[in-house]
N, C-alpha and C. Protein backbone atom coordinates (compact mmCIF):
# COMPACT_ATOMS: atom_id res chain seq x y z
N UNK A 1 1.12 -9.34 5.14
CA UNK A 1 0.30 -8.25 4.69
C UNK A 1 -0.35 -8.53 3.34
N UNK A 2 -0.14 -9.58 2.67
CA UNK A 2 -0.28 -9.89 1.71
C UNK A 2 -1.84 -10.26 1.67
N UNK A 3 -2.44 -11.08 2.52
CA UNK A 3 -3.52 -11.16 2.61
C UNK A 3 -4.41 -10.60 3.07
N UNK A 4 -4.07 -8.95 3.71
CA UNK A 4 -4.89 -7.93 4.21
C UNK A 4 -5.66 -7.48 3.09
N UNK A 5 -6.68 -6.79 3.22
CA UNK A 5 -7.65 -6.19 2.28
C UNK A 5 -6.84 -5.07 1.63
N UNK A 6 -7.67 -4.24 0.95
CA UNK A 6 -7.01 -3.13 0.54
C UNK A 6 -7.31 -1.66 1.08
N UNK A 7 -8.34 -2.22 1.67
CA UNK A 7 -8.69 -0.84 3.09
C UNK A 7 -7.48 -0.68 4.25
N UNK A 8 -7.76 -2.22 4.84
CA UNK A 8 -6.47 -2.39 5.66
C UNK A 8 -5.30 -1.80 5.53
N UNK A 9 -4.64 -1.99 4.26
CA UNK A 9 -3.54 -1.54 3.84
C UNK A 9 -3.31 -0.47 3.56
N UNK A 10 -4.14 0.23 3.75
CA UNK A 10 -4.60 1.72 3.33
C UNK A 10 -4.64 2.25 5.12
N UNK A 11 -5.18 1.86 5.31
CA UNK A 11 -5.00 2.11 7.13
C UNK A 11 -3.83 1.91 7.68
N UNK A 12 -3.19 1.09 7.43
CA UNK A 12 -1.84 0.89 8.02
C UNK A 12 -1.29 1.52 7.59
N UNK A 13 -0.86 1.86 6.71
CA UNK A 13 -0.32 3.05 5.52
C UNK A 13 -0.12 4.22 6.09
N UNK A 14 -1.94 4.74 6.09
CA UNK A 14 -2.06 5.81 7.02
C UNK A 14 -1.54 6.19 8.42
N UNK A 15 -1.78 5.20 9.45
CA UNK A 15 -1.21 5.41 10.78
C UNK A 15 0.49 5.02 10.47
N UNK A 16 1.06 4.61 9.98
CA UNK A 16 2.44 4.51 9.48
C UNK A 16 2.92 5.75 9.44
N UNK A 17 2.53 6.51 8.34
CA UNK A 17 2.57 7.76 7.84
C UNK A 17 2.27 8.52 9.18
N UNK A 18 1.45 8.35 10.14
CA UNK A 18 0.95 9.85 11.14
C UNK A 18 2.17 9.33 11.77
N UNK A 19 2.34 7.68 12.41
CA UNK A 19 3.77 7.42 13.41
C UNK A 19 4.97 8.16 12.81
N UNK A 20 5.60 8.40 11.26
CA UNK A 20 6.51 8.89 11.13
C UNK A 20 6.69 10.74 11.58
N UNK A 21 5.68 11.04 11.55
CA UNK A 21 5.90 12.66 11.61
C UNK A 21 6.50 12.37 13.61
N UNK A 22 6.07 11.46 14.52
CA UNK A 22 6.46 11.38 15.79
C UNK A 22 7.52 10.52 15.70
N UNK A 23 8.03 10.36 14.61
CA UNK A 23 9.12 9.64 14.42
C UNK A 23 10.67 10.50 14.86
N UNK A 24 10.26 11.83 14.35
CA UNK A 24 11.35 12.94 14.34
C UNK A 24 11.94 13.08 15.58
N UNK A 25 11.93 12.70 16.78
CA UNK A 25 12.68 12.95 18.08
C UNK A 25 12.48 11.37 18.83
N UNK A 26 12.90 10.38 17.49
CA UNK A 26 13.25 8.95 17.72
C UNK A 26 14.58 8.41 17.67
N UNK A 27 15.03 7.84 18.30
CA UNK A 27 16.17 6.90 18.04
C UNK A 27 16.46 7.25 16.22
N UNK A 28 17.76 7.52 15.49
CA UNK A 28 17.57 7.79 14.11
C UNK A 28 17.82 6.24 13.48
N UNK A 29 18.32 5.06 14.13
CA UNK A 29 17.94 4.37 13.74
C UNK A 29 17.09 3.69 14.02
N UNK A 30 16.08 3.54 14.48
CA UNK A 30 14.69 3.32 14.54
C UNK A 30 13.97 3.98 13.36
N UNK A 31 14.18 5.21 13.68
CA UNK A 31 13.60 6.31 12.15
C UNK A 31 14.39 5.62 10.70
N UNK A 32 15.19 5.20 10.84
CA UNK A 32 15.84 4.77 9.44
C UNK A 32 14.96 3.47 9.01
N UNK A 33 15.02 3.10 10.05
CA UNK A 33 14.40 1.37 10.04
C UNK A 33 12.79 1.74 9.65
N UNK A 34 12.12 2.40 10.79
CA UNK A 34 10.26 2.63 10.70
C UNK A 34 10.02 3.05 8.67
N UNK A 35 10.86 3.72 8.15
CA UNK A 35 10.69 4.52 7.19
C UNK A 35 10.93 3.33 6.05
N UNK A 36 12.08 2.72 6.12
CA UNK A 36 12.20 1.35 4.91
C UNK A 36 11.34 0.98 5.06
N UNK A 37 10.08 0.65 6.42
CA UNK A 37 9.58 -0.48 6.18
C UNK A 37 8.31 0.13 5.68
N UNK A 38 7.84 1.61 6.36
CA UNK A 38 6.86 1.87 5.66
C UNK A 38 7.13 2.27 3.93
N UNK A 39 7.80 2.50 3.52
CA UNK A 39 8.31 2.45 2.12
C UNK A 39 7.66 1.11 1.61
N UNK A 40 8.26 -0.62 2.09
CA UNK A 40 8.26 -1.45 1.25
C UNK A 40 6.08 -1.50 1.41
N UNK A 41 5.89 -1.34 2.73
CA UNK A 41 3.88 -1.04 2.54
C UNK A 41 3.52 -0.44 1.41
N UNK A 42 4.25 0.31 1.39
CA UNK A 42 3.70 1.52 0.24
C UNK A 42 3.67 0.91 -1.27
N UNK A 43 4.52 0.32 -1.17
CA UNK A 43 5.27 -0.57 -2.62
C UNK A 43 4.37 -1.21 -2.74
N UNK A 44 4.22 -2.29 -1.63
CA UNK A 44 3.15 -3.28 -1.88
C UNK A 44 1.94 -3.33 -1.82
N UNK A 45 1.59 -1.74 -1.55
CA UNK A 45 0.32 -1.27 -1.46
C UNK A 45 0.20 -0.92 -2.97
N UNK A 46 1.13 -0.52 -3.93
CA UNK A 46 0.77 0.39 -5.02
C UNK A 46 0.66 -1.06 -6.53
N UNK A 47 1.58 -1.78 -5.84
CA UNK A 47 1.50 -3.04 -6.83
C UNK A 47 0.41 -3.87 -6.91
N UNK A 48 -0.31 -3.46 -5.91
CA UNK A 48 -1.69 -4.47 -5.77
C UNK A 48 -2.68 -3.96 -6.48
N UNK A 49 -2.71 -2.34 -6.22
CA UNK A 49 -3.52 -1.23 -6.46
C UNK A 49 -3.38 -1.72 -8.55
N UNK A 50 -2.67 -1.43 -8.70
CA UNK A 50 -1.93 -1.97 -10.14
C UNK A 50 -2.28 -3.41 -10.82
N UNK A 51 -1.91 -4.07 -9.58
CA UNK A 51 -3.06 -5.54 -9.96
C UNK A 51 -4.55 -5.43 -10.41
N UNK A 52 -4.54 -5.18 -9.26
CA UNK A 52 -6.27 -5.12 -9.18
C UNK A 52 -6.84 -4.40 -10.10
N UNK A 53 -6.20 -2.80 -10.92
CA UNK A 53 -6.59 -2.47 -11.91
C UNK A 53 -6.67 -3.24 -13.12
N UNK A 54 -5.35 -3.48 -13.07
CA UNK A 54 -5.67 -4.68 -14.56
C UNK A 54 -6.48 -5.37 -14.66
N UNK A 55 -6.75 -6.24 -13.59
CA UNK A 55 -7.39 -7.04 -13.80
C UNK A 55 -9.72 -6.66 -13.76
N UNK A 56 -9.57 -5.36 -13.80
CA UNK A 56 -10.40 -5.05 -13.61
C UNK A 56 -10.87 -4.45 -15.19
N UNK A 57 -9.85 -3.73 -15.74
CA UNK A 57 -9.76 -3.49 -17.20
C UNK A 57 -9.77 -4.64 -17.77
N UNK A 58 -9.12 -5.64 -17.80
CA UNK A 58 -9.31 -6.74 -18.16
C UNK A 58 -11.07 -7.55 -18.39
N UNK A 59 -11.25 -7.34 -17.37
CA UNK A 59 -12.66 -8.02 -16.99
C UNK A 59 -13.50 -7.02 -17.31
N UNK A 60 -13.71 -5.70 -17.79
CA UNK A 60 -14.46 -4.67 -18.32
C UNK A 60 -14.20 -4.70 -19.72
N UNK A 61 -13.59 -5.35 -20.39
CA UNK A 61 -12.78 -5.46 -22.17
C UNK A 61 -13.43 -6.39 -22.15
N UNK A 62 -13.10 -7.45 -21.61
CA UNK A 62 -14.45 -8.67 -21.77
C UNK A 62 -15.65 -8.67 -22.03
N UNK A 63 -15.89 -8.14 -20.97
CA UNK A 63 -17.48 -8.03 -20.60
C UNK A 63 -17.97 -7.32 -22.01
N UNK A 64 -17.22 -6.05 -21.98
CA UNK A 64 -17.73 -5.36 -23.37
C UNK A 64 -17.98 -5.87 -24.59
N UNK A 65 -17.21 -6.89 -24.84
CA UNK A 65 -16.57 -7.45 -26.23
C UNK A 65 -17.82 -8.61 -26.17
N UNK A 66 -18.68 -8.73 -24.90
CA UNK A 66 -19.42 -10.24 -25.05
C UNK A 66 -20.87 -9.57 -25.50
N UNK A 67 -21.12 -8.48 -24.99
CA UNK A 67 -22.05 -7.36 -25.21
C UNK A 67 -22.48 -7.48 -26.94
């Protein structure tokens, strides 16, 4: 997943999220399991999100400072 876009990941995210609400009259460990994993998406969705800001502030401090 690492090399998915950040739309992608945002989509998967999403249908993750709609599969859990049909999650509720699942196997509960299946539901235990579906839910860690959409958790660690989420994680690695928010750390990128976090990347990508920096490095965007980063590159806007620059830019400014060359101005």
């Amino acid at each position: 997943m690492i090399k998915m876009s950040s739309n992608s990941l945002l989509i998967k995210l999403a249908d993750r999220l709609h599969n859990i609400m049909d999650a509720r009259i699942s196997d509960p460990s299946f539901r235990e399991r579906y839910i860690k994993e959409t958790e660690l998406i989420a994680k690695s969705m928010s750390e990128r999100i976090l990347h990508e800001s920096k490095l965007l502030y980063s590159f806007l401090k620059i830019h400014h400072e060359i101005e």
